[in-house]
Protein backbone atom coordinates (compact mmCIF):
# COMPACT_ATOMS: atom_id res chain seq x y z
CA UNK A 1 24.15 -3.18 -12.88
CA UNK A 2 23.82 -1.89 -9.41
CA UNK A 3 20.81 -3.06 -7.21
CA UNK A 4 20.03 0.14 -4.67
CA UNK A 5 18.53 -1.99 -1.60
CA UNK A 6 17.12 -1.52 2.04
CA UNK A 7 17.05 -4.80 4.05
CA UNK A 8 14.07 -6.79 4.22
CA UNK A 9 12.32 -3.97 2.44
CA UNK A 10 10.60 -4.56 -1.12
CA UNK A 11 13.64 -4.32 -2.52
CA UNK A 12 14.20 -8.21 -1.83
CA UNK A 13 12.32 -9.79 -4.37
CA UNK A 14 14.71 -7.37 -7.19
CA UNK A 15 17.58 -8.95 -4.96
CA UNK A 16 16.19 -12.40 -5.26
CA UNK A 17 15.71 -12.17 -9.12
CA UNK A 18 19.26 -10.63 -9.90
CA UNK A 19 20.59 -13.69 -7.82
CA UNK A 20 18.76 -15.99 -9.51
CA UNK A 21 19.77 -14.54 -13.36
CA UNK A 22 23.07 -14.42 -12.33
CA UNK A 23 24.42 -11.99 -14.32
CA UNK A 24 26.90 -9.56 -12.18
CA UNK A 25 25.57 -6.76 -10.23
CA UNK A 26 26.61 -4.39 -7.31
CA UNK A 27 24.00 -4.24 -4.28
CA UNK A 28 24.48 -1.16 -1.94
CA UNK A 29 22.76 -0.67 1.17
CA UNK A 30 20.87 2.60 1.49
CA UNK A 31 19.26 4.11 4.28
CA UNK A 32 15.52 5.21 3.86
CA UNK A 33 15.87 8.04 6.98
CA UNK A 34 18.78 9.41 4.80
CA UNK A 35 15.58 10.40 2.25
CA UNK A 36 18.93 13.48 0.76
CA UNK A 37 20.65 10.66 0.15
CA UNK A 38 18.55 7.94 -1.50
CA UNK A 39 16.51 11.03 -3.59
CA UNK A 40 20.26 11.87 -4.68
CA UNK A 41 20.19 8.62 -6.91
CA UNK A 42 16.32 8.91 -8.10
CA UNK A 43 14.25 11.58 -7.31
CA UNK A 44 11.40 9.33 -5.70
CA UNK A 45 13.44 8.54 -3.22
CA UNK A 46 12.80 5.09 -2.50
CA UNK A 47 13.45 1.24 -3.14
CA UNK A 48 14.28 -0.73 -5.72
CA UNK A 49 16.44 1.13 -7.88
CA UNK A 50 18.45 -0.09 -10.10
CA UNK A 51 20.96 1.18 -12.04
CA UNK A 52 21.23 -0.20 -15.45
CA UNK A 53 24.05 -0.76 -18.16
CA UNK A 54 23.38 2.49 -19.68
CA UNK A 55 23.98 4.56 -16.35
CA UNK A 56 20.15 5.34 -16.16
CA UNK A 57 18.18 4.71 -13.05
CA UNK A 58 15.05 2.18 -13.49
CA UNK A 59 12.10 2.25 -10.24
CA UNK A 60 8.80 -0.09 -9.20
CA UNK A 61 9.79 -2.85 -8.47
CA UNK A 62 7.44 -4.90 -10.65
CA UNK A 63 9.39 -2.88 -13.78
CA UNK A 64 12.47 -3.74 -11.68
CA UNK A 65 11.37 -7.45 -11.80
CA UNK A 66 10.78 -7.99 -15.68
CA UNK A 67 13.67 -6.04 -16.64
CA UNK A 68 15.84 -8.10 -14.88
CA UNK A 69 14.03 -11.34 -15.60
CA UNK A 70 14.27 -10.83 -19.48
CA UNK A 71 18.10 -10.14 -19.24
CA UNK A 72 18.02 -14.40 -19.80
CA UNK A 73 14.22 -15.68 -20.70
CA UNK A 74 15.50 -18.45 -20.70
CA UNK A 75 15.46 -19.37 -17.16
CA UNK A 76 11.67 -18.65 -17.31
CA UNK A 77 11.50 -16.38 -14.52
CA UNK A 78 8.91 -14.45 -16.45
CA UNK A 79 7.07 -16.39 -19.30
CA UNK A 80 7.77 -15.16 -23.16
CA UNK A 81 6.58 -12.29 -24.21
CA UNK A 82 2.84 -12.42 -26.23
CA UNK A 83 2.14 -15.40 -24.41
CA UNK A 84 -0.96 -16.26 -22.31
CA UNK A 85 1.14 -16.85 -19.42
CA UNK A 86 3.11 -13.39 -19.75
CA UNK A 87 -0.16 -11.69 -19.15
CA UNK A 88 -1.33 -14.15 -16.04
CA UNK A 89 2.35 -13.63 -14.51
CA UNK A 90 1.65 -9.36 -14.84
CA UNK A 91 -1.66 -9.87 -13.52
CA UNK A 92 0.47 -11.48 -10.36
CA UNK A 93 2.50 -8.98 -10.34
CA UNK A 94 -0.08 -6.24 -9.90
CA UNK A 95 -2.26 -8.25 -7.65
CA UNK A 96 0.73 -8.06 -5.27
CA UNK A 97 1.62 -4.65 -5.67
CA UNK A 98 -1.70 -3.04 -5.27
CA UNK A 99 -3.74 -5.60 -3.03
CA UNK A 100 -0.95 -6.98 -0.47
CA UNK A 101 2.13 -4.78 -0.95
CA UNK A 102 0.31 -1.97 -0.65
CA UNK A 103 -2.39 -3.54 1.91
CA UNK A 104 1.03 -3.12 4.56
CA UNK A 105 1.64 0.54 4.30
CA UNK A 106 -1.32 1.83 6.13
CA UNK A 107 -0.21 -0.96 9.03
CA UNK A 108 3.21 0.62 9.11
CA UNK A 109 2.24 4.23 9.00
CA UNK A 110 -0.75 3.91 11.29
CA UNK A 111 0.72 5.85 13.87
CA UNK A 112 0.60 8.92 11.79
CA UNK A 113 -2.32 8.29 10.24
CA UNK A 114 -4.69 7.83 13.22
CA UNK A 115 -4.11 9.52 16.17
CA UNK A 116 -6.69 8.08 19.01
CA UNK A 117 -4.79 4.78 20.29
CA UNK A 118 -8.28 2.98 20.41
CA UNK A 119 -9.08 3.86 16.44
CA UNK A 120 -5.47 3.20 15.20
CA UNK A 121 -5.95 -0.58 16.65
CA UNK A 122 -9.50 -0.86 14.88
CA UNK A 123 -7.93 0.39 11.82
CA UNK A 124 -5.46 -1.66 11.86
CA UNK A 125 -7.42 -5.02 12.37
CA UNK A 126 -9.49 -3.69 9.52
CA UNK A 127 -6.36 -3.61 7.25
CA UNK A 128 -5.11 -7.43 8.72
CA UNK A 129 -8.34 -8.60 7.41
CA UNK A 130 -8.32 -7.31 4.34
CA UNK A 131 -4.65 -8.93 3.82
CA UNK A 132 -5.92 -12.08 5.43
CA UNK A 133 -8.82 -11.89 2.76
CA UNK A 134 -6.09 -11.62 -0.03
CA UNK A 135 -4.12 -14.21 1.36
CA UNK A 136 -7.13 -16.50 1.23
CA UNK A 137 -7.18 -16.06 -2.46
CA UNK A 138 -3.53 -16.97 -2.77
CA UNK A 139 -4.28 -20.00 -1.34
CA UNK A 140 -6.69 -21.31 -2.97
CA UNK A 141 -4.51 -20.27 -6.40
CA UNK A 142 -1.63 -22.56 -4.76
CA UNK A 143 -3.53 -25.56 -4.54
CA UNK A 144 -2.11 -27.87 -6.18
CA UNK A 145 0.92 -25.48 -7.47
CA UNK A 146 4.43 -25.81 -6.71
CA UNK A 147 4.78 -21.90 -7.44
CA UNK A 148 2.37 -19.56 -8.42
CA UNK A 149 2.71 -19.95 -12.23
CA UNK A 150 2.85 -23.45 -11.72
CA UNK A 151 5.88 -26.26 -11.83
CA UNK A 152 8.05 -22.94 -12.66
CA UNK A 153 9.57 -20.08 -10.29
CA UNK A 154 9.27 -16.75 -11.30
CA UNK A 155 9.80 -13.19 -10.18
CA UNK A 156 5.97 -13.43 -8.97
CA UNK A 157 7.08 -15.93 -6.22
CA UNK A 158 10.03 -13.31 -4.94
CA UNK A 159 7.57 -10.92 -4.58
CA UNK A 160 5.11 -12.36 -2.72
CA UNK A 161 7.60 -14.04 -0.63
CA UNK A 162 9.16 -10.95 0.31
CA UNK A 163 5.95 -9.48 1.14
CA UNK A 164 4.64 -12.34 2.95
CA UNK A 165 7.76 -12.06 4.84
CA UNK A 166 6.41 -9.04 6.96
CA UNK A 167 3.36 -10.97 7.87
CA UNK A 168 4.75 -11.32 11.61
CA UNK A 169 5.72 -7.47 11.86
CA UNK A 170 2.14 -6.05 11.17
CA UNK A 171 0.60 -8.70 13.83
CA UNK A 172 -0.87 -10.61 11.13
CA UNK A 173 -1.54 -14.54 12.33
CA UNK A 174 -0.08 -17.15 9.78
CA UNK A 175 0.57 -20.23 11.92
CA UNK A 176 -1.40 -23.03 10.82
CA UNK A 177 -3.62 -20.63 8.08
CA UNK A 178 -2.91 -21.13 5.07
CA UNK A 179 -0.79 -24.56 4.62
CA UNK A 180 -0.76 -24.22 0.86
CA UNK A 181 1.59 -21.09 1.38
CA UNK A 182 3.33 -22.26 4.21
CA UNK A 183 4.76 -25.16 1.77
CA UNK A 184 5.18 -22.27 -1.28
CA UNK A 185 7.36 -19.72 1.37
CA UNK A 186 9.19 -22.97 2.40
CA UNK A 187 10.47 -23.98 -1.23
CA UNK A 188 11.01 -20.17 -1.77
CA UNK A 189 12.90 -20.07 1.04
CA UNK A 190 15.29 -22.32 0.24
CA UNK A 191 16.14 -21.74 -2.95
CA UNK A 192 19.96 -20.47 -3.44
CA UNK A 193 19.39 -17.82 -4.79
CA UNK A 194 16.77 -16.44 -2.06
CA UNK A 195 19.29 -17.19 0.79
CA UNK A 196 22.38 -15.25 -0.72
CA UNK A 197 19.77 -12.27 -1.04
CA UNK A 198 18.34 -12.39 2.76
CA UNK A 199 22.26 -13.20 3.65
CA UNK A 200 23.78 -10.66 1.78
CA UNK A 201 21.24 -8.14 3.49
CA UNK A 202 21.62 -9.55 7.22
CA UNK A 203 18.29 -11.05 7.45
CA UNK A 204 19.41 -14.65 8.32
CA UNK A 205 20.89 -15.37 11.70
């Protein structure tokens, strides 16, 4: 397999869960301003991509996630299929996809979405608040939790931690918040597999 990646981007958390499988796989860097060249190996032309045994090209990172999480259920790093807990860990999934994922882009793009300097900075506090309100619910679900399915890790955990991880580039205050997922990003953080991932793609010092 061959992980397509840009550093820090969402592409981490497919990083994180190849590491943690284990199973061999190629990661190559690719530039997002080079949109020829990353639209060259999907036609979206973005990250995660990841090239799979059969030489086709599988996108969305929460596709990205299972796929490579089922490659050995039994490390548990998504629950078993027809279970109670498959469905909970999907419903993870999406809640991070379409309520904080996606809760960043507007931050990131604001400049070209709102021209007046005043208006962009209101629309962006409207957009940290709306995070902050998700993030609230994520804490209260951690309570209690080692990891958001419970005593287990899963590929829910390495994408919320890699989302969580641009918290400080969008202005968004953490410090002291939300203790609960200050301890979860901590024991995230350290695992193995999660530091190979962030060293392999020059985010540790």
């Amino acid at each position: 397999m061959k992980l397509y990646f840009s550093p820090g981007a969402c592409s981490l958390a497919s990083h994180i869960a190849l590491n943690e499988v284990g199973t061999a796989f190629e990661a190559e860097k690719v530039s997002m301003k080079d949109k020829a060249a990353v639209k060259a190996i999907h036609a979206k032309g973005y990250v995660p991509m990841l090239k799979m045994e059969n030489g086709e090209v599988l996108t969305e990172g929460t596709a990205i996630l299972q796929y490579v999480a089922d490659q050995k259920p039994e490390l548990n790093l998504m629950p078993k299929f027809g279970t109670t807990e498959r469905y909970r860990a999907q419903e993870w999934l999406n809640f991070i996809a379409t309520e904080i994922h996606k809760g960043y882009n507007p931050i990131f793009g604001a400049e070209t979405l709102v021209a007046d300097a005043t208006a962009r900075e209101a629309f962006k506090t409207v957009c940290r608040e709306k995070l902050a309100k998700n993030f609230d619910y994520v804490e209260t679900q951690l309570a209690g939790r080692d990891f958001l399915m419970g005593k287990n890790f899963t590929v829910c955990d390495a994408y919320l931690f890699t989302c969580f991880s641009w918290s400080g580039m969008v202005g968004l205050e953490t410090t002291g918040k939300w203790p609960n997922i200050a301890a979860w990003n901590s024991r995230v953080y350290a695992r193995p597999a999660v530091q190979k991932a962030m060293q392999t793609e020059g985010l540790l010092k």
